[in-house]
Protein backbone atom coordinates (compact mmCIF):
# COMPACT_ATOMS: atom_id res chain seq x y z
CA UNK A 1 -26.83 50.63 47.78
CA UNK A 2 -28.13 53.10 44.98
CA UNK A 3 -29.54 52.19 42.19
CA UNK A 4 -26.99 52.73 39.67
CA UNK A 5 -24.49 50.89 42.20
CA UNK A 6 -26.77 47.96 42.35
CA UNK A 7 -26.62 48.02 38.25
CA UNK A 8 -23.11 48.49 38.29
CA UNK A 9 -22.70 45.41 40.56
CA UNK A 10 -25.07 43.44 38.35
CA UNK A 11 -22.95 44.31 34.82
CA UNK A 12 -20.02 42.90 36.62
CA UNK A 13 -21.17 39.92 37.24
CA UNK A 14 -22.71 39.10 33.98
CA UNK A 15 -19.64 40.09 32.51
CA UNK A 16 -17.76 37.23 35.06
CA UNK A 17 -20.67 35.11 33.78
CA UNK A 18 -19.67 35.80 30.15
CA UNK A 19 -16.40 35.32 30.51
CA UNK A 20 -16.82 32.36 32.30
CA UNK A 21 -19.01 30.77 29.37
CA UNK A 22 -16.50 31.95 26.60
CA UNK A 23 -13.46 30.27 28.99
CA UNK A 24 -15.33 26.90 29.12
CA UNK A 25 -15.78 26.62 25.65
CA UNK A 26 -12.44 27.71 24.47
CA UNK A 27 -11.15 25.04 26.82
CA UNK A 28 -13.64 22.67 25.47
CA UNK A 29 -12.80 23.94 21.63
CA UNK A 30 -9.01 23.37 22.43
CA UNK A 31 -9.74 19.49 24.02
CA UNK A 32 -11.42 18.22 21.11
CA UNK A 33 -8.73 19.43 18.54
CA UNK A 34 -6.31 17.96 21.07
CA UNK A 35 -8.41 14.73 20.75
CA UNK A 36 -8.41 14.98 16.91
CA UNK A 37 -5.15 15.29 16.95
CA UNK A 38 -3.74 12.65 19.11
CA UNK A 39 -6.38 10.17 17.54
CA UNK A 40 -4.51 10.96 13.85
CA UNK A 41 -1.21 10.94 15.76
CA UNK A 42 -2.03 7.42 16.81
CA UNK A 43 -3.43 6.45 13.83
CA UNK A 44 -0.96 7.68 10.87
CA UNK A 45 1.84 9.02 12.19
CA UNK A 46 3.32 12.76 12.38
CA UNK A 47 0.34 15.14 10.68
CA UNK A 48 1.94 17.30 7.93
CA UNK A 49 1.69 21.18 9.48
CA UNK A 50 -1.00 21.87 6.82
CA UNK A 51 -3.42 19.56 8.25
CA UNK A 52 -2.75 20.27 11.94
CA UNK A 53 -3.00 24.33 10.94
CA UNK A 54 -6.30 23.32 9.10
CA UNK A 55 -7.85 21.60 12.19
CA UNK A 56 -6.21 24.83 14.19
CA UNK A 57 -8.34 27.09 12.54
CA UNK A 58 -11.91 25.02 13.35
CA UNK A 59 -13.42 26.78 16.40
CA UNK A 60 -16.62 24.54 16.12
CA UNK A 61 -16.65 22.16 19.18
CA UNK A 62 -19.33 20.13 17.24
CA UNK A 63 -17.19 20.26 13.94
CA UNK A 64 -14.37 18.94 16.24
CA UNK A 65 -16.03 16.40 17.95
CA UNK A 66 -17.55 14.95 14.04
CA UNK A 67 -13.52 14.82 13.10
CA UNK A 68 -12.72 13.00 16.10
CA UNK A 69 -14.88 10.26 15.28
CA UNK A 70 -13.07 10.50 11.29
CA UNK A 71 -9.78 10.28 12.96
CA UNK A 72 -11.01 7.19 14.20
CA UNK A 73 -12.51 5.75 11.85
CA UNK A 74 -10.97 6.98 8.52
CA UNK A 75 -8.69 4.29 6.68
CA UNK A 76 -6.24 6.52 5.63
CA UNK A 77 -4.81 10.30 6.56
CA UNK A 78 -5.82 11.04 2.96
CA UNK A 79 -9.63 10.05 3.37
CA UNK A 80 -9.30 12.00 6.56
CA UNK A 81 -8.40 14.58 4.92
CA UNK A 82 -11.37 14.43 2.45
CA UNK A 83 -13.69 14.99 4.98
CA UNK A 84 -12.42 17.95 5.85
């Protein structure tokens, strides 16, 4: 193998590495606004399309994961939606 094979070879599989980091947290991202979701769909009912396209636009799987827990434990969809 020449050289520039051998880097060729090694680009493509750190790009299947990259991709394969940026699939797991998209799927990750997409889980916990499913959880946030659900927990508020439990909770108070249908969310108004505002909300849902509010928690649609968080790509933070740590911002998610800190609204999960306010779905939870919020006492109302409106103090919910304070924290946002």
């Amino acid at each position: 193998m020449t050289l520039a094979q051998h880097l060729r070879q090694e680009g493509i599989q750190e790009g299947f590495k990259t991709g394969e980091l940026k699939g797991r947290m998209e799927e990750r991202t997409h889980s916990r606004r499913q959880s946030v979701l659900e927990a508020l769909d439990l909770r108070f009912g249908p969310i108004p399309d505002g909300l849902r396209d509010s928690l649609n636009a968080i790509a933070d799987p740590e911002r998610l994961r800190a609204l999960h827990r306010a779905a939870i434990i919020s006492d109302s969809l409106e103090s919910f939606t304070a924290s946002l």
